[in-house]
Structure formats: C-alpha cells, structure tokens
Protein backbone atom coordinates (compact mmCIF):
# COMPACT_ATOMS: atom_id res chain seq x y z
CA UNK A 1 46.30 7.68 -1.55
CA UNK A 2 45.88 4.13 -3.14
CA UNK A 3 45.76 2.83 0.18
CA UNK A 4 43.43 5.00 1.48
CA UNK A 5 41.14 3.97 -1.57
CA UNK A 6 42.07 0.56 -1.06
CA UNK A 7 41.12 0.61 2.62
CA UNK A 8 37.65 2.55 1.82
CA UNK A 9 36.51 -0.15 -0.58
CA UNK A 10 37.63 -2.91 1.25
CA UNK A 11 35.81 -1.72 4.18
CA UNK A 12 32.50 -0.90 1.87
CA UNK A 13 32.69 -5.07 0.76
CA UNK A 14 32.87 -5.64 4.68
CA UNK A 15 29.74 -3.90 5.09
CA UNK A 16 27.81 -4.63 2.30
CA UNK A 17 29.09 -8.41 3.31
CA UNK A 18 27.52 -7.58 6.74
CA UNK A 19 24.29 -6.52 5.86
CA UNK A 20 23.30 -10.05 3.81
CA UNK A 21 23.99 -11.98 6.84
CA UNK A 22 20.92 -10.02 8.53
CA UNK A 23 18.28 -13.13 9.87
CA UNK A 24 15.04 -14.03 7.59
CA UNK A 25 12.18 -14.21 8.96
CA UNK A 26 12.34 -17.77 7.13
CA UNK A 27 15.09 -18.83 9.55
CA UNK A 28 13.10 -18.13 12.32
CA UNK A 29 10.87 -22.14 11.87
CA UNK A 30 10.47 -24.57 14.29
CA UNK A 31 12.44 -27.42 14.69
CA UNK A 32 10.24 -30.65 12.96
CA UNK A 33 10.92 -34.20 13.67
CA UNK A 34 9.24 -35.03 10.43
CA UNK A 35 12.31 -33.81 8.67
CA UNK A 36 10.95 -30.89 6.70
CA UNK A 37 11.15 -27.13 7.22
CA UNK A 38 7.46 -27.04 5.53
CA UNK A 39 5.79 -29.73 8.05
CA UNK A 40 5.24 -33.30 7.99
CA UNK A 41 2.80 -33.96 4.62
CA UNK A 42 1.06 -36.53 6.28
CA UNK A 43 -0.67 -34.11 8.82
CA UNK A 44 -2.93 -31.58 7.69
CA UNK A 45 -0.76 -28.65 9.78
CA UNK A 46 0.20 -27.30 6.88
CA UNK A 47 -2.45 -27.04 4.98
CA UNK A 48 -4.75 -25.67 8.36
CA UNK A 49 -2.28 -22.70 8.43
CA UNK A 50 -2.91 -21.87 4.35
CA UNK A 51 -6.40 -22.41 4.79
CA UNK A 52 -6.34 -19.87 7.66
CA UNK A 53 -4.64 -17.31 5.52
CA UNK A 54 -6.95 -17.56 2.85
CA UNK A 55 -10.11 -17.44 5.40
CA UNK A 56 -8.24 -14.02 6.66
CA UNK A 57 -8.09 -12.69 3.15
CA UNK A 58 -11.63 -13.76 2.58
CA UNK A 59 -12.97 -12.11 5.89
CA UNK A 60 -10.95 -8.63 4.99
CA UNK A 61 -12.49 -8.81 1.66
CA UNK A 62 -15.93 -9.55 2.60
CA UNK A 63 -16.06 -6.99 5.89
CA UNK A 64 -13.52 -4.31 4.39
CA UNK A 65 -13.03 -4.31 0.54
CA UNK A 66 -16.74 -5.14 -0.29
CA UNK A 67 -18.44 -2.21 2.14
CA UNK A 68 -15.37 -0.05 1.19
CA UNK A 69 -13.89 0.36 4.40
CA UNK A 70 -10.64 -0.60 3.00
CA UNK A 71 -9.92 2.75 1.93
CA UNK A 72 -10.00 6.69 3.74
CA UNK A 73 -9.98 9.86 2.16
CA UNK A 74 -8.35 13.02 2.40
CA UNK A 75 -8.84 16.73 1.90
CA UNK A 76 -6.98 18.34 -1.06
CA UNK A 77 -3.42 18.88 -0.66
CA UNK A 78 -3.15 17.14 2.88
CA UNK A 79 -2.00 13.87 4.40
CA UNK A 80 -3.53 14.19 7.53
CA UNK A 81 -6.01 11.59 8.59
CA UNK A 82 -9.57 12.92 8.86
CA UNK A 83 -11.76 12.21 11.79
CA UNK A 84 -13.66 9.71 9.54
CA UNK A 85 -11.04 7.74 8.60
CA UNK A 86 -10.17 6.62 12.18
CA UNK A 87 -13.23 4.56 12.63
CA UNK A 88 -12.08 2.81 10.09
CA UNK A 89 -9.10 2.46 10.85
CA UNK A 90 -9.59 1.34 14.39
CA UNK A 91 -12.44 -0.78 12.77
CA UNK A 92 -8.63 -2.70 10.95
CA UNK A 93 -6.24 -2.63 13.44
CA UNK A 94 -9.44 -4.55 15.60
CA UNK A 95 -9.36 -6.82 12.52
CA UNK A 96 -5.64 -7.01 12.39
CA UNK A 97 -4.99 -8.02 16.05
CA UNK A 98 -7.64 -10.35 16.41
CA UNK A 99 -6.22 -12.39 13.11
CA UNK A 100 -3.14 -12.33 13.29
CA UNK A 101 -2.46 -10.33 9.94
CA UNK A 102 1.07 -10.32 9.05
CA UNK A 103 1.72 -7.76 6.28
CA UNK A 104 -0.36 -4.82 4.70
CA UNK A 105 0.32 -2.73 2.60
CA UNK A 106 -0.51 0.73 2.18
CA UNK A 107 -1.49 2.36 -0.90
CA UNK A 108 -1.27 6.31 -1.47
CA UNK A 109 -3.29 8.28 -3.99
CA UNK A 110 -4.04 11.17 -5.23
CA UNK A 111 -6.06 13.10 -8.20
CA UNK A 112 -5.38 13.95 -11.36
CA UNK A 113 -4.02 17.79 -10.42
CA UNK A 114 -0.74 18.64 -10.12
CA UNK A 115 2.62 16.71 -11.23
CA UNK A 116 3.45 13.39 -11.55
CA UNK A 117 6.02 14.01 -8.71
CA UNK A 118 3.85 16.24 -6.68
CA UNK A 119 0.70 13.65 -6.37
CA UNK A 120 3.72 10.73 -5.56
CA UNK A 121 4.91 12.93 -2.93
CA UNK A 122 1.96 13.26 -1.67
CA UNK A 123 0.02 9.91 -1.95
CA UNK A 124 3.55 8.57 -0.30
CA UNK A 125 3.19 11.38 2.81
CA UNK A 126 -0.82 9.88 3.06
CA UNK A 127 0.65 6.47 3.26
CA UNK A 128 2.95 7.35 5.92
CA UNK A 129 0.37 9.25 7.62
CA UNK A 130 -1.87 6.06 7.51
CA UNK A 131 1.35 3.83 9.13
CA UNK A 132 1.82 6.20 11.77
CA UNK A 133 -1.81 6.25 12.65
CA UNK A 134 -2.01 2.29 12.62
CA UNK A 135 1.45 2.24 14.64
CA UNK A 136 -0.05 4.31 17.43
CA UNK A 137 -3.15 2.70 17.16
CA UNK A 138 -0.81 -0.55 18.43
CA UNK A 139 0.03 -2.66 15.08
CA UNK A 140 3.87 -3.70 14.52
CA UNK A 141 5.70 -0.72 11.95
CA UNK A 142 7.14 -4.08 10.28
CA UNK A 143 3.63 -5.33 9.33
CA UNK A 144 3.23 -2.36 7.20
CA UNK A 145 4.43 -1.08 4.02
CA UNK A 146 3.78 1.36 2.25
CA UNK A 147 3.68 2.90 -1.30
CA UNK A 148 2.81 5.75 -3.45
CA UNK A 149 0.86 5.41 -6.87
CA UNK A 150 0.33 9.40 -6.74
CA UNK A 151 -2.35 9.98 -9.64
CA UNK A 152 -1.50 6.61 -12.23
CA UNK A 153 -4.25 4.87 -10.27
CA UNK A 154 -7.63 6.29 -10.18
CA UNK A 155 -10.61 4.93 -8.55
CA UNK A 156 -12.89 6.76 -10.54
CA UNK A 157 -12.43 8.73 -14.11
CA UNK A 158 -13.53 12.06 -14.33
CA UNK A 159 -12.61 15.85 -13.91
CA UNK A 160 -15.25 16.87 -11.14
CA UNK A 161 -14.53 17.80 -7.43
CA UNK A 162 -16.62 14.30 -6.95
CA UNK A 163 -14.39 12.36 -8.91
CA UNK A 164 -11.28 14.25 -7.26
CA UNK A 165 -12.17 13.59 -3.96
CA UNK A 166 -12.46 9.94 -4.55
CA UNK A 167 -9.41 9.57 -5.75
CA UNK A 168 -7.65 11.60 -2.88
CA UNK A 169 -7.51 7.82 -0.70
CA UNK A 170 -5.48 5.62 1.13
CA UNK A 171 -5.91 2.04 0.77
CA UNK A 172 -5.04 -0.94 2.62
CA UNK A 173 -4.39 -4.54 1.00
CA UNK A 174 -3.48 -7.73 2.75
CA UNK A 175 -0.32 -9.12 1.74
C-alpha cells in the first residue's frame, strides 16, 4: 500500500512538474541584435508598438464604450444572444480583426433577482454565450476571457423592469 501511495504522489509531482514547463507567450520574442528582449532603446520600435495599443484602446473607447456598443442585453432568465446584439457584435469582431486586439474580456451580468449564485451562474452562461458567438463569428477562443459578476455590478440602481433589463448585459473590455 505505501508504495502504491508513494507511486501516486510521485507521479502527481511529475505532472504538476509538467504542466509549468508549458511555453509563454513571452518566450515566443524575436531574436534582437540590440541585445534586449524589449528592443533596442535607441529606436522608437518600442515605443510605436505601446503607442499603437493605447490608440486601439482609445478607438474601442471612443467607437464602442462611448455610443454603448460595448455592451448587449438579454431577456430575463436567458443567455442566448438576441438578434440585436449581433450587430454589435459583428460591429467588434470587424473592430477586433482589423486591429489586431489581443485579449478581451467578457463581463456577465445580471439583475438584482434571484441568488447570489443563481445571477453568477447565469451572467457566467451569458459570457460564454457571448465567446461562442465571437468564436464563430471568427475571433481566436484564446483572445477571450470571460467572467461572471452575476448581480454585485449594476449598471443602473433601481427596482423597475427598466432598471432590470439594463442590468441583464454582457460587456466587453479590452485587455
């Protein structure tokens, strides 16, 4: 029996061992023949490519967050993607492709009723519903993550059906 036990755990190290030698995306640079993994500081090459990423996050928050398109809704009780939501989503994916976005993540809510466990279920299933959508729609499944803030995050205060129904959303945010 000990060596059966001893065997198991030594074989649970060997795996656990095996799964931190998995490659980083921050192994994956260019060779430089300035001699530094973050670019030669005499160029401006690394500064273009931060620039670029904050012009990205600037054009996603000036054509998405400010008009609201950053966000879909859903009916009560359901994670499935309404017919106006896809608009906007095509509208990112568009927006996505054509600048190279590299992460997203995506945000699932819900209102006020029901448990704290039912509205995280649920705001997680209308995240997922929102990765699948943006998968088929042709983005990369490891560009997007997603999370569930079920009803600790409203968007607006209030115990109306308005109120309710704004807070039933999905919402994406550039990493």
């Amino acid at each position: 029996m000990t060596k059966t036990l001893k065997f198991g755990a030594l074989a649970t190290v060997a795996l656990l061992a095996g799964c931190s030698c998995l490659k980083s995306p921050d192994l994956d640079v260019a060779a430089n023949t300035g001699g530094s993994k973050f670019g030669d500081s005499s160029t401006s090459s690394g500064r273009g490519a931060a620039m670029n990423a904050s012009d990205v996050h600037q054009k996603f928050q000036n054509e998405f967050v400010t008009g609201g398109l950053n966000q879909v809704f859903f009916d009560l009780d359901s994670a499935a993607i309404r017919s106006d939501a896809e608009g906007t989503l095509n509208k990112f994916v568009e927006f996505a492709k054509a600048n190279d976005v590299k992460g997203v993540t995506l945000e699932g809510h819900a209102d006020e009723r029901g448990t704290r466990e039912y509205n995280l279920a649920l705001g997680d299933r209308r995240a997922v519903a929102i990765k699948r959508y943006l998968v088929g729609a042709g983005l990369s499944a490891d560009q997007l993550t997603t999370i569930s803030y079920g009803k600790e995050r409203p968007a607006v205060e209030g115990h109306s059906e308005d109120a309710w129904a704004k807070n039933r959303r999905g919402v994406l945010v550039l990493q």
